[in-house]
Every structure is written in structure tokens, then in C-alpha cells.
PDB file of N, CA and C in Angstrom:
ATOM      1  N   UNK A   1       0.832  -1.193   0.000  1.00  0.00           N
ATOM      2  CA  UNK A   1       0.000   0.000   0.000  1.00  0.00           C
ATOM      3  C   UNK A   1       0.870   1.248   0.000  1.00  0.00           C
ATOM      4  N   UNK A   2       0.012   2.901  -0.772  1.00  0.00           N
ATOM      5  CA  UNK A   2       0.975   3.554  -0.613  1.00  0.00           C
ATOM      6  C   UNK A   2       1.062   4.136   1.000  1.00  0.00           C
ATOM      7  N   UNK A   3       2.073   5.176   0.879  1.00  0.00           N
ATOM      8  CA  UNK A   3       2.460   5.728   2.686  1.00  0.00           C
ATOM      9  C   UNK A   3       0.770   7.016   2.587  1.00  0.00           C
ATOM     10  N   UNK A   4      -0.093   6.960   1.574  1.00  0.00           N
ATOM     11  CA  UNK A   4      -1.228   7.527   1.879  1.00  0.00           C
ATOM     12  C   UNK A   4      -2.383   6.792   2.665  1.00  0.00           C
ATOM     13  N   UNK A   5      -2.190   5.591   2.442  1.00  0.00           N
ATOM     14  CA  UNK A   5      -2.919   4.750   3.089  1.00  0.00           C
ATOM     15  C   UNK A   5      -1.949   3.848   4.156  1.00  0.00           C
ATOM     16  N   UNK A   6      -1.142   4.338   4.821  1.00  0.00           N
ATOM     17  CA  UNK A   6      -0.631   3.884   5.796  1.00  0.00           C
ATOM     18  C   UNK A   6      -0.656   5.299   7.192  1.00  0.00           C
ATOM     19  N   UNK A   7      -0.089   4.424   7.971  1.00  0.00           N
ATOM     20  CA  UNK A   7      -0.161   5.069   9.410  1.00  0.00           C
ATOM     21  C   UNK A   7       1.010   4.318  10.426  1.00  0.00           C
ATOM     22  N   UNK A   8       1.467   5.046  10.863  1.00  0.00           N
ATOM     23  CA  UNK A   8       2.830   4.114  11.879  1.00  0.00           C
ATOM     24  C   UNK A   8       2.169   4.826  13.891  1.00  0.00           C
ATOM     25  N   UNK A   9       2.246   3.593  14.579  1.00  0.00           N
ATOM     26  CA  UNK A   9       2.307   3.905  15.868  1.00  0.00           C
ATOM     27  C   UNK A   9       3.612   3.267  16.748  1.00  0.00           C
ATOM     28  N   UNK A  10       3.865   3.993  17.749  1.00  0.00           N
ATOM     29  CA  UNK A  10       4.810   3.681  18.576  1.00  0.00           C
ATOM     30  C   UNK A  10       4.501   2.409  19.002  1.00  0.00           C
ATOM     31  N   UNK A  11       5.348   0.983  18.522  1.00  0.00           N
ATOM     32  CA  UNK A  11       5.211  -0.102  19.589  1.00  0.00           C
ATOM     33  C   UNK A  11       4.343  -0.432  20.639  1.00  0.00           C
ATOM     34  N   UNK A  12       4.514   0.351  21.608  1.00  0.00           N
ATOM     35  CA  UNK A  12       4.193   0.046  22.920  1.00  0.00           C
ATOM     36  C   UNK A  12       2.998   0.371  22.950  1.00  0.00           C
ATOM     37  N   UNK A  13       2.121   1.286  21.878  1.00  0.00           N
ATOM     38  CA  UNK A  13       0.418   1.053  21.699  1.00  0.00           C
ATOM     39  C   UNK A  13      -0.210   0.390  21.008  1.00  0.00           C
ATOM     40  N   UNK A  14       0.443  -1.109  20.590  1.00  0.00           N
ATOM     41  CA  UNK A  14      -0.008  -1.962  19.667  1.00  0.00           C
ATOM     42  C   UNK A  14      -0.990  -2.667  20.778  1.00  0.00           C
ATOM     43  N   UNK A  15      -1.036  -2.684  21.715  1.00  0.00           N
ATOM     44  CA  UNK A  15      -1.649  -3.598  22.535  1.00  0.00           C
ATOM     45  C   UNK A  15      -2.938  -2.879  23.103  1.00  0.00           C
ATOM     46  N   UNK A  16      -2.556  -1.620  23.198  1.00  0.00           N
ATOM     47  CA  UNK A  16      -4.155  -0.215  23.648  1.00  0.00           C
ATOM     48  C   UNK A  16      -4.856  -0.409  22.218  1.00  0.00           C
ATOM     49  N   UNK A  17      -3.959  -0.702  20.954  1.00  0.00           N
ATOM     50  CA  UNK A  17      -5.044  -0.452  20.089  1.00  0.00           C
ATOM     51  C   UNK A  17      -5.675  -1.632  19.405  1.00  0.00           C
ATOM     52  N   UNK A  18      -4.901  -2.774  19.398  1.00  0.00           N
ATOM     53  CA  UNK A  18      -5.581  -4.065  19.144  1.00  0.00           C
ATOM     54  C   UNK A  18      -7.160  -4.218  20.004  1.00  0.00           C
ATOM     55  N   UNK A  19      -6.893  -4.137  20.979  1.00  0.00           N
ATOM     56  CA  UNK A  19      -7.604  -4.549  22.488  1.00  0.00           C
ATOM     57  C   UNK A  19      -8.917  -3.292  22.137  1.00  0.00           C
ATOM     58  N   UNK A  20      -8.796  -2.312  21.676  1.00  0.00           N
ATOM     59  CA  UNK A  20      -9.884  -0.884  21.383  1.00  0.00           C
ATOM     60  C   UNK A  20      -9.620  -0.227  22.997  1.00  0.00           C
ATOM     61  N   UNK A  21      -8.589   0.238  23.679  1.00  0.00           N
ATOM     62  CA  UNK A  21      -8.244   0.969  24.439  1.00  0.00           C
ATOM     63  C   UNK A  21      -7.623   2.255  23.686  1.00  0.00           C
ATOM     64  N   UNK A  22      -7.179   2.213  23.015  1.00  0.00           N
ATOM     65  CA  UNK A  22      -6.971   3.335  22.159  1.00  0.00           C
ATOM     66  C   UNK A  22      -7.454   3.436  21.033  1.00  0.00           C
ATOM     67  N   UNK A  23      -8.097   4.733  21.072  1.00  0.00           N
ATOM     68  CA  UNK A  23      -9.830   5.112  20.159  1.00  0.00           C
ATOM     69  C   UNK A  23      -8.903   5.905  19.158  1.00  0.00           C
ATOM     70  N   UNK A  24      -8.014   7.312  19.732  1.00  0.00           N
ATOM     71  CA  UNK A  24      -7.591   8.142  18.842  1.00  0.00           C
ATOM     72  C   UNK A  24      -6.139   8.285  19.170  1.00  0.00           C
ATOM     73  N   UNK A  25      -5.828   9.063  17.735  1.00  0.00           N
ATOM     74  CA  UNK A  25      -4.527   9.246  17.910  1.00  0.00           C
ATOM     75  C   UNK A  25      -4.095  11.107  17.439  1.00  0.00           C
ATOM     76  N   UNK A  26      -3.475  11.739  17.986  1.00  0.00           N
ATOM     77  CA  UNK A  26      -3.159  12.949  17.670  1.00  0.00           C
ATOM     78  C   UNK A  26      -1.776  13.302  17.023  1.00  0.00           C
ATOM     79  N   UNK A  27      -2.037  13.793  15.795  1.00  0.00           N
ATOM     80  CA  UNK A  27      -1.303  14.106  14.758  1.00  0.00           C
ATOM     81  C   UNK A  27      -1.052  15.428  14.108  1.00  0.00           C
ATOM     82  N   UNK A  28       0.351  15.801  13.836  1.00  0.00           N
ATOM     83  CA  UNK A  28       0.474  17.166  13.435  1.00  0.00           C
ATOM     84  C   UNK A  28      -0.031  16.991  11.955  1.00  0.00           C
ATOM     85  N   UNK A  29       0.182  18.390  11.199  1.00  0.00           N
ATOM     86  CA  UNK A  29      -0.371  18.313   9.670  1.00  0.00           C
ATOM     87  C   UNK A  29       0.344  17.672   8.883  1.00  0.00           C
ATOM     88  N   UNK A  30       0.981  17.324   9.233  1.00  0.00           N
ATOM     89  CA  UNK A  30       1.795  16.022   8.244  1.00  0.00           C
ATOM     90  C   UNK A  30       0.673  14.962   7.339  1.00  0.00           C
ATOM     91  N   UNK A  31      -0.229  14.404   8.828  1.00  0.00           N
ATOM     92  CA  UNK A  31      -0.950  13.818   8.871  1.00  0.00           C
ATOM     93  C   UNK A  31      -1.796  13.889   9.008  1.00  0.00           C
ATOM     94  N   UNK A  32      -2.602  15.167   8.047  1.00  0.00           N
ATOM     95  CA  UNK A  32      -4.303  15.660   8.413  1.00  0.00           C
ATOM     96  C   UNK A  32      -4.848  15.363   7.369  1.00  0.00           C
ATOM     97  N   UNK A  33      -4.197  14.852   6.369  1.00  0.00           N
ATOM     98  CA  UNK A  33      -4.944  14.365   5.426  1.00  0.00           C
ATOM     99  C   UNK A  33      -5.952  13.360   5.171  1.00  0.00           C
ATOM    100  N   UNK A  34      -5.892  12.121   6.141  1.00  0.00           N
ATOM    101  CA  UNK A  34      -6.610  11.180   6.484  1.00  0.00           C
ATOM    102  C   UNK A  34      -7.854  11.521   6.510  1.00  0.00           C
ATOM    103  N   UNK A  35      -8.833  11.059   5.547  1.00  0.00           N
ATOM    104  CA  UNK A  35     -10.407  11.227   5.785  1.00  0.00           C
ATOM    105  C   UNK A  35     -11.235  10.228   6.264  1.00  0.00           C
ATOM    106  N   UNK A  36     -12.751  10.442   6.827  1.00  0.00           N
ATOM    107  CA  UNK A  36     -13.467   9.801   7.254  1.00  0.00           C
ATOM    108  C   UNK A  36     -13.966   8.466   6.010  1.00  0.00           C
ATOM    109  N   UNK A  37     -13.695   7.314   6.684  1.00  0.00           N
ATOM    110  CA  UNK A  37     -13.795   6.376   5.567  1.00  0.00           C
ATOM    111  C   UNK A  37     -12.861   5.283   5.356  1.00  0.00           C
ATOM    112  N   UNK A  38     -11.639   5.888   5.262  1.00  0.00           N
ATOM    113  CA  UNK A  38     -10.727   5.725   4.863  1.00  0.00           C
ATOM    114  C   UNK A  38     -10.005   4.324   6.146  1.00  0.00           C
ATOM    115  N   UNK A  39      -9.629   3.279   4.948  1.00  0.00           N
ATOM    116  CA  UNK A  39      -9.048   2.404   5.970  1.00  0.00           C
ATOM    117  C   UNK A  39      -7.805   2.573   5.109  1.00  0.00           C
ATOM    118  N   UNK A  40      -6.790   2.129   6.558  1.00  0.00           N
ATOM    119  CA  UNK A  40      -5.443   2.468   6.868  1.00  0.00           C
ATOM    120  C   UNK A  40      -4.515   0.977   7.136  1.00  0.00           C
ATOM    121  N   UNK A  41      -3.286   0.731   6.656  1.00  0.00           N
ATOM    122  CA  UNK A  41      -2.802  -0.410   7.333  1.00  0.00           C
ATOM    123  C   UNK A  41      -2.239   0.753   8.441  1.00  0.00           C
ATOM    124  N   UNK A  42      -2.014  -0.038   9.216  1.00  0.00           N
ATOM    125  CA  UNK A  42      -1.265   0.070  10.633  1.00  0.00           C
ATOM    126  C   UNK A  42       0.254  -0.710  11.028  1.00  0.00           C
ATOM    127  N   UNK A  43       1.137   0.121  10.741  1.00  0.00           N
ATOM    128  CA  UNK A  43       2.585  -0.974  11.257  1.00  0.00           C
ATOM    129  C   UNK A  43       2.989  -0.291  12.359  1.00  0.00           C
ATOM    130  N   UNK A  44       4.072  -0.647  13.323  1.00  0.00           N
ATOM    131  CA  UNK A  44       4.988  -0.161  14.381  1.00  0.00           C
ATOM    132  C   UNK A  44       5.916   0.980  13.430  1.00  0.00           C
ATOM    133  N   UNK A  45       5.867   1.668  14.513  1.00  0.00           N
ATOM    134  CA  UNK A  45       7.263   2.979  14.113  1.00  0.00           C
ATOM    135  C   UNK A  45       8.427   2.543  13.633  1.00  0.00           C
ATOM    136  N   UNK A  46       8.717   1.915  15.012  1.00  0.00           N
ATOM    137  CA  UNK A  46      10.023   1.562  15.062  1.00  0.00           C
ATOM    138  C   UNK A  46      10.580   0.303  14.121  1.00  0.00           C
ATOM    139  N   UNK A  47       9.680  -0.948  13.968  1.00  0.00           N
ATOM    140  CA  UNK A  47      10.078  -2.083  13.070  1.00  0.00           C
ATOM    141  C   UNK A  47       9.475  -1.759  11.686  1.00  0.00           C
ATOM    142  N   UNK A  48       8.384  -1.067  11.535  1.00  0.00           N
ATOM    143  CA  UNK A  48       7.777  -0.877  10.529  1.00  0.00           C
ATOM    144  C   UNK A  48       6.896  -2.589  10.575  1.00  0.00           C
ATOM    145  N   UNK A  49       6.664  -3.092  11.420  1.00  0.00           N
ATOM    146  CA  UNK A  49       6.051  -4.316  11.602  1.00  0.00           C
ATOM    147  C   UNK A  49       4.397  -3.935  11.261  1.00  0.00           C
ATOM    148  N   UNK A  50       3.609  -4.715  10.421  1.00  0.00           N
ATOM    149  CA  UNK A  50       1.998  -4.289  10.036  1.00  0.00           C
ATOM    150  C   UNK A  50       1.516  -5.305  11.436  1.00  0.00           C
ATOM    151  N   UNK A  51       0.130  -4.352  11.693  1.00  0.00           N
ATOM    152  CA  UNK A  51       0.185  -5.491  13.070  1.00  0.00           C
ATOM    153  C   UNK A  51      -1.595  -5.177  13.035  1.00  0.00           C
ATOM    154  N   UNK A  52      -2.557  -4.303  12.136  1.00  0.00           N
ATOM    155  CA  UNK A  52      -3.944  -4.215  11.786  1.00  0.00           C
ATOM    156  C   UNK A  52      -4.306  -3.783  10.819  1.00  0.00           C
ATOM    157  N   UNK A  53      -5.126  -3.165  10.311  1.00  0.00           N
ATOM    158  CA  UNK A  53      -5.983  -2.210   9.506  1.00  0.00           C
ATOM    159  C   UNK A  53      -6.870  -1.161  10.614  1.00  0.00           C
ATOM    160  N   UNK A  54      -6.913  -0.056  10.283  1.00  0.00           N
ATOM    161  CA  UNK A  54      -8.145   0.921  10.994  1.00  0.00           C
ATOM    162  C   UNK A  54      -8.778   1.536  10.148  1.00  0.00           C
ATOM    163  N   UNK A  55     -10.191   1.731  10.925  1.00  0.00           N
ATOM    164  CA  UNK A  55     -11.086   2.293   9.710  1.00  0.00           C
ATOM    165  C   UNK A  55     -11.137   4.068  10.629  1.00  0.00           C
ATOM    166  N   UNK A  56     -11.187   4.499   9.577  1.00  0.00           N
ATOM    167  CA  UNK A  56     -10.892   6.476   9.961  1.00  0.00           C
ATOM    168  C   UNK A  56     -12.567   6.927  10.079  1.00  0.00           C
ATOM    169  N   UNK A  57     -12.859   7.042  11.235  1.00  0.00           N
ATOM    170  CA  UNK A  57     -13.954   7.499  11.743  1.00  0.00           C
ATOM    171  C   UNK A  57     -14.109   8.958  11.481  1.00  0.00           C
ATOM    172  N   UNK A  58     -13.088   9.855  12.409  1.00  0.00           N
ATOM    173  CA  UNK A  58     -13.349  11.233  11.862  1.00  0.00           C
ATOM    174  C   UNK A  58     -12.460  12.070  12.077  1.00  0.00           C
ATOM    175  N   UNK A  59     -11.428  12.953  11.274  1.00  0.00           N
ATOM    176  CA  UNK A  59     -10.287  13.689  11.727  1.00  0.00           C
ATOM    177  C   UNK A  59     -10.716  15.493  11.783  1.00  0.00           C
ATOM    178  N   UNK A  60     -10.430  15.752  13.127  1.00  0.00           N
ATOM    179  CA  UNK A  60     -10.597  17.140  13.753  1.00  0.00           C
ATOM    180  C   UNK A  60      -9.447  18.094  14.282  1.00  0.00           C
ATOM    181  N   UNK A  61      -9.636  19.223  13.865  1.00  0.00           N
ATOM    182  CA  UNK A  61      -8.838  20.065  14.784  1.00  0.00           C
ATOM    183  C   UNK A  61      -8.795  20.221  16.087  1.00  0.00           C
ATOM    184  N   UNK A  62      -7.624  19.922  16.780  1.00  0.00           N
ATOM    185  CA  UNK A  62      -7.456  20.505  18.523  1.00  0.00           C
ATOM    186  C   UNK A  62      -6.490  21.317  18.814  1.00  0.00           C
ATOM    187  N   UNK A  63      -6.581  22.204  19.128  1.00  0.00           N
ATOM    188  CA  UNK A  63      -5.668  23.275  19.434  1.00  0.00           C
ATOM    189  C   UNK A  63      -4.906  21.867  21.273  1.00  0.00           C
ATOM    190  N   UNK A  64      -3.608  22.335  21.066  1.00  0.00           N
ATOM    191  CA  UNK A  64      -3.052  21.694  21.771  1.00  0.00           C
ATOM    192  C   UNK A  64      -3.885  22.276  23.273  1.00  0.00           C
ATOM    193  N   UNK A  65      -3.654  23.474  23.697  1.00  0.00           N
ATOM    194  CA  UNK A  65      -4.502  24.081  24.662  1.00  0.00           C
ATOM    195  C   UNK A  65      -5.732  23.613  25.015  1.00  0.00           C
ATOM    196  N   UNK A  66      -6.553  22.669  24.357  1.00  0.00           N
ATOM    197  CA  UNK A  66      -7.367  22.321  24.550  1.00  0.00           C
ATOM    198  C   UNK A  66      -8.249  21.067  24.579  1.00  0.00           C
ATOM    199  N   UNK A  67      -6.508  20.503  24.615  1.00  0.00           N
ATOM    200  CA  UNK A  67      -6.903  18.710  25.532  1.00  0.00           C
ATOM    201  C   UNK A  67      -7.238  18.556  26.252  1.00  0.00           C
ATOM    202  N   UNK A  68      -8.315  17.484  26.307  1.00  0.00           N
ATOM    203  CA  UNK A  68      -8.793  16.879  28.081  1.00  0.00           C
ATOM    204  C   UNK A  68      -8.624  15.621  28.151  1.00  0.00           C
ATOM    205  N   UNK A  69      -9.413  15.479  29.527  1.00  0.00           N
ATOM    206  CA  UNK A  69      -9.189  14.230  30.190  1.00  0.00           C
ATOM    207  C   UNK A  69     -10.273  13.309  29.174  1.00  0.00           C
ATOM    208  N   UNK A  70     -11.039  13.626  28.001  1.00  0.00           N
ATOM    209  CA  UNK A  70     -11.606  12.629  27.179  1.00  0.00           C
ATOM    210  C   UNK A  70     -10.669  12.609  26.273  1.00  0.00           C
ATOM    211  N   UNK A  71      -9.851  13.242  26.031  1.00  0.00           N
ATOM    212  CA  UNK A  71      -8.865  12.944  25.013  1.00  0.00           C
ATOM    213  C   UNK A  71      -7.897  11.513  25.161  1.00  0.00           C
ATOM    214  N   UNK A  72      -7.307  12.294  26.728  1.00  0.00           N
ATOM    215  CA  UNK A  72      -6.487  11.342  27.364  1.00  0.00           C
ATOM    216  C   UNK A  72      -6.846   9.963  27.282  1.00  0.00           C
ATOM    217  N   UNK A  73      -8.050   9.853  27.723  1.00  0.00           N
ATOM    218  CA  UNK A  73      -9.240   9.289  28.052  1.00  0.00           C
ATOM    219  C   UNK A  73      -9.172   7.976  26.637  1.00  0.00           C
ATOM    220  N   UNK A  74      -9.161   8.748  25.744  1.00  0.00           N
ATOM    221  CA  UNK A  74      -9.006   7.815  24.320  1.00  0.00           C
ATOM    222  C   UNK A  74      -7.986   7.144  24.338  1.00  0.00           C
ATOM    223  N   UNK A  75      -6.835   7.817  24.585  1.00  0.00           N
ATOM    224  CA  UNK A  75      -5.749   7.916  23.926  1.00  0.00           C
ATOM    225  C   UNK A  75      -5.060   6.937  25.378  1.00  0.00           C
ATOM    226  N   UNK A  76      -6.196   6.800  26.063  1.00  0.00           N
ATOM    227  CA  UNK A  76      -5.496   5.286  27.196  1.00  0.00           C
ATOM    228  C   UNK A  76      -4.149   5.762  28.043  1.00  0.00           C
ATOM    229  N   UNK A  77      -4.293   6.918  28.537  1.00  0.00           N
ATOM    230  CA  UNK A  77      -3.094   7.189  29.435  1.00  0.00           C
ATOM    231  C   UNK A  77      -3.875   8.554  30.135  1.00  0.00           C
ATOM    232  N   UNK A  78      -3.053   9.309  31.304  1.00  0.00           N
ATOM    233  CA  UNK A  78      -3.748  10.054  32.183  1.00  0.00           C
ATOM    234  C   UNK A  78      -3.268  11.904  31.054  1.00  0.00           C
ATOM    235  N   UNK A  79      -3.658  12.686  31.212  1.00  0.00           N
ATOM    236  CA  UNK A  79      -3.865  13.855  30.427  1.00  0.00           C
ATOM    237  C   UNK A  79      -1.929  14.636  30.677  1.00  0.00           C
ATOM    238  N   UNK A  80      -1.961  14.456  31.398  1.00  0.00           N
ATOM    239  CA  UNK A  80      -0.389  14.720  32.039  1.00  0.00           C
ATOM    240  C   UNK A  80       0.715  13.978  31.314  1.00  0.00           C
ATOM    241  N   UNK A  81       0.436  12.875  31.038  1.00  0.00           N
ATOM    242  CA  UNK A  81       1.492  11.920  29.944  1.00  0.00           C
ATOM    243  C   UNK A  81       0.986  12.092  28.716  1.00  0.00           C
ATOM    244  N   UNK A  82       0.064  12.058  28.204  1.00  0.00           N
ATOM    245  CA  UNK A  82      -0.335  12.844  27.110  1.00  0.00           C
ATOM    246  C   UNK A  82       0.353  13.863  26.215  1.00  0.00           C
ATOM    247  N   UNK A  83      -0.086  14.471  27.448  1.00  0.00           N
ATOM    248  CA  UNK A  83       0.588  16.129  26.968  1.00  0.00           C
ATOM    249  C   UNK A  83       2.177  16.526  26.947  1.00  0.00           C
ATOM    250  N   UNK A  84       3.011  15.465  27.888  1.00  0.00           N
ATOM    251  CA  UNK A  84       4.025  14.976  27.800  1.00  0.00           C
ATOM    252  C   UNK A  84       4.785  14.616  26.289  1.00  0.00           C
ATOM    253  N   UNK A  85       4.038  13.440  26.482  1.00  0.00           N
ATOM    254  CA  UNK A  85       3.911  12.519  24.851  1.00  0.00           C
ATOM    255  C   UNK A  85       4.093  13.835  23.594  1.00  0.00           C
ATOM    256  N   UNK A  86       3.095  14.145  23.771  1.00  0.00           N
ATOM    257  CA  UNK A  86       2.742  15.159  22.409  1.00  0.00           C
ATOM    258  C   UNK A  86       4.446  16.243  22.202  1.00  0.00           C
ATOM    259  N   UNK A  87       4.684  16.862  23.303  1.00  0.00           N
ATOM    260  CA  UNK A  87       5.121  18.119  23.154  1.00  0.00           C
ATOM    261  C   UNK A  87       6.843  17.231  22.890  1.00  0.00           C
ATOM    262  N   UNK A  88       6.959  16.234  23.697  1.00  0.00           N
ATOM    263  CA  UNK A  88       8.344  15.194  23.116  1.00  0.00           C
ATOM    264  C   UNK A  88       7.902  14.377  21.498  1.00  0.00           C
ATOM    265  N   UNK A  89       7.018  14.713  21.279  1.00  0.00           N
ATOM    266  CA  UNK A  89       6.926  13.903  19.704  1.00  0.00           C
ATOM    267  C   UNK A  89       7.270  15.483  18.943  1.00  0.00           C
ATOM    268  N   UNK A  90       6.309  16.605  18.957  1.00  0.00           N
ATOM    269  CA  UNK A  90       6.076  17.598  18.428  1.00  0.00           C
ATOM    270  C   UNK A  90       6.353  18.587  19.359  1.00  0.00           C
ATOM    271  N   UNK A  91       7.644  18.867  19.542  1.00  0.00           N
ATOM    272  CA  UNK A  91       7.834  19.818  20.174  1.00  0.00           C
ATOM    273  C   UNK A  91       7.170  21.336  20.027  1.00  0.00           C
ATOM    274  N   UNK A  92       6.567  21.775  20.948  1.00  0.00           N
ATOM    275  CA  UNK A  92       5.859  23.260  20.540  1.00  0.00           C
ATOM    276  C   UNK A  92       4.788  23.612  19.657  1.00  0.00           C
ATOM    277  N   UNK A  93       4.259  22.528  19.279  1.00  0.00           N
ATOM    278  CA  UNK A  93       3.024  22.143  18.731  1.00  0.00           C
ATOM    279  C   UNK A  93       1.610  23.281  19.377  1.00  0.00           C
ATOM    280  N   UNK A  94       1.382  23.448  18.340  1.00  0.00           N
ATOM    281  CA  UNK A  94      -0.067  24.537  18.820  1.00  0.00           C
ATOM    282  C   UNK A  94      -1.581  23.381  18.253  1.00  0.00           C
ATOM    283  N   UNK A  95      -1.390  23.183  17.024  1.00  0.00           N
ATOM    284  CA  UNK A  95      -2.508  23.088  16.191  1.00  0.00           C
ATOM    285  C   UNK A  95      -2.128  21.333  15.827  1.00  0.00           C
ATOM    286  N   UNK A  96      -3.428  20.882  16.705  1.00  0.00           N
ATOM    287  CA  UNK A  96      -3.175  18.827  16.384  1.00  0.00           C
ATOM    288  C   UNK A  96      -4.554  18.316  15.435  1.00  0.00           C
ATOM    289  N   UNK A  97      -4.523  17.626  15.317  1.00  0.00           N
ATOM    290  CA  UNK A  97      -5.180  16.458  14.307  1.00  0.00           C
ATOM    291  C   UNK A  97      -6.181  15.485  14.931  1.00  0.00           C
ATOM    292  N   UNK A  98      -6.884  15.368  15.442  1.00  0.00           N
ATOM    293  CA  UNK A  98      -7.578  14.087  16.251  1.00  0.00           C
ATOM    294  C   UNK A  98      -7.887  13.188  15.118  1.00  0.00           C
ATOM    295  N   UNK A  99      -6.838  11.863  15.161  1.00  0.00           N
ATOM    296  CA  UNK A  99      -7.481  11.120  14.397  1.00  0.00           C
ATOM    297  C   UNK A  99      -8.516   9.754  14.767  1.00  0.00           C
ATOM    298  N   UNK A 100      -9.621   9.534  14.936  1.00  0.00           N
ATOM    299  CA  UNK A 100     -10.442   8.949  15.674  1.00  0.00           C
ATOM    300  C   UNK A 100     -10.505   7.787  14.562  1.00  0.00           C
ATOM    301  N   UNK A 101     -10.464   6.531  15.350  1.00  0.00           N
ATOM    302  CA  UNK A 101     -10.438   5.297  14.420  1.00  0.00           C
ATOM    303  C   UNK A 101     -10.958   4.246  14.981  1.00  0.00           C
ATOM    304  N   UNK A 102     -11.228   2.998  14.218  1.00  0.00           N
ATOM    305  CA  UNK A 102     -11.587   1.559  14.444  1.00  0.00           C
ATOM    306  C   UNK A 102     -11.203   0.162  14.311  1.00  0.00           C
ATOM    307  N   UNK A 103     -10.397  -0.168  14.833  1.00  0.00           N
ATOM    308  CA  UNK A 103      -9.809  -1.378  14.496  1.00  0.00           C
ATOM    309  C   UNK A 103     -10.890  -2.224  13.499  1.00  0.00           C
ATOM    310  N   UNK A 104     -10.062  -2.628  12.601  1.00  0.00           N
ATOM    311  CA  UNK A 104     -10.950  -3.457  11.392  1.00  0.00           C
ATOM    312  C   UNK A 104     -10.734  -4.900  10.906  1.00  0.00           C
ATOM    313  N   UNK A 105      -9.687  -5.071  11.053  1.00  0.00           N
ATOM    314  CA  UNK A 105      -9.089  -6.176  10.827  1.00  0.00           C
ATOM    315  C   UNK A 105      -7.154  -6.813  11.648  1.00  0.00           C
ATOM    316  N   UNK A 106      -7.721  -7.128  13.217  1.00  0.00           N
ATOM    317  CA  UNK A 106      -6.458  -7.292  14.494  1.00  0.00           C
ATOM    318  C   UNK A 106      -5.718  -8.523  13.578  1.00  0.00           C
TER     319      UNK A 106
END
């Protein structure tokens, strides 16, 4: 498939997102292109290992300022590591991506 219909996650959330503990994922504009509809393979970052398919429910703007604890909440960790997470992936990040999805095929 091309890298338009792909998506890479960090390892260590292959198991939040197999399981449907992790609903969404937040993405700079790199990756806002993703539309509602749209299924995705899914590999690891780091191995590039394919490990599902997700189906793209619905991608939204979030101003970083204006994460919560339903975000967190998705995203299977407390709002504090989160926001952690984000600003060590995307340093200084204002303007994120909610990409909301469905496991389709574990």
C-alpha cells in the first residue's frame, strides 16, 4: 500500500489499540490528510512491523490548549502523559489532528 494509506504507531500502543483501548490518535499536519472512511494499514514505528488495519472514523482540529481528560481518556493514558507525549513527539506544537479510528481487521 501507498504511505497515503498507511499510518505508523509507537510499539508500545499496539496492545491499547488491538484490544480498542486506544480510540484516537493525535497528529500534526503532516498527517491531516486522512479522511473519514478511509481504511489504513497500521505498522509499528520503530520495526515498521503491520500489526492491523483501521477504519478512519473522523479527523478534527485541537488546538493543543485544549486537551482533556476525554482525550487522554481515548488515547489510554492520564492527560499529564499525554501532553508529555505530544510536546516530546512535536515539540511546541499549537494546532493537532484528532485522528479517531476503528480497528478493522487485528
Amino acid at each position: 500500500m501507498s504511505a497515503l494509506n498507511s499510518i505508523t504507531f509507537f510499539s508500545r500502543f499496539e496492545t491499547d489499540i488491538l484490544s480498542g483501548a486506544k480510540t484516537i490518535t493525535l497528529r500534526d499536519d503532516s498527517e491531516s490528510h486522512f479522511i473519514a472512511g478511509e481504511t489504513l494499514t497500521v505498522s509499528t514505528f520503530e520495526e515498521d512491523k503491520w500489526f492491523c488495519d483501521i477504519k478512519v472514523i473522523s479527523v478534527n482540529t485541537v488546538p493543543f490548549t485544549q486537551l482533556t481528560d476525554l482525550h487522554a481518556q481515548q488515547e489510554n493514558m492520564p492527560l499529564a502523559v499525554l501532553k508529555a507525549l505530544i510536546q516530546e513527539v512535536y515539540p511546541g506544537i499549537e494546532q493537532l489532528y484528532e485522528i479517531k479510528f476503528k480497528v478493522v481487521t487485528p
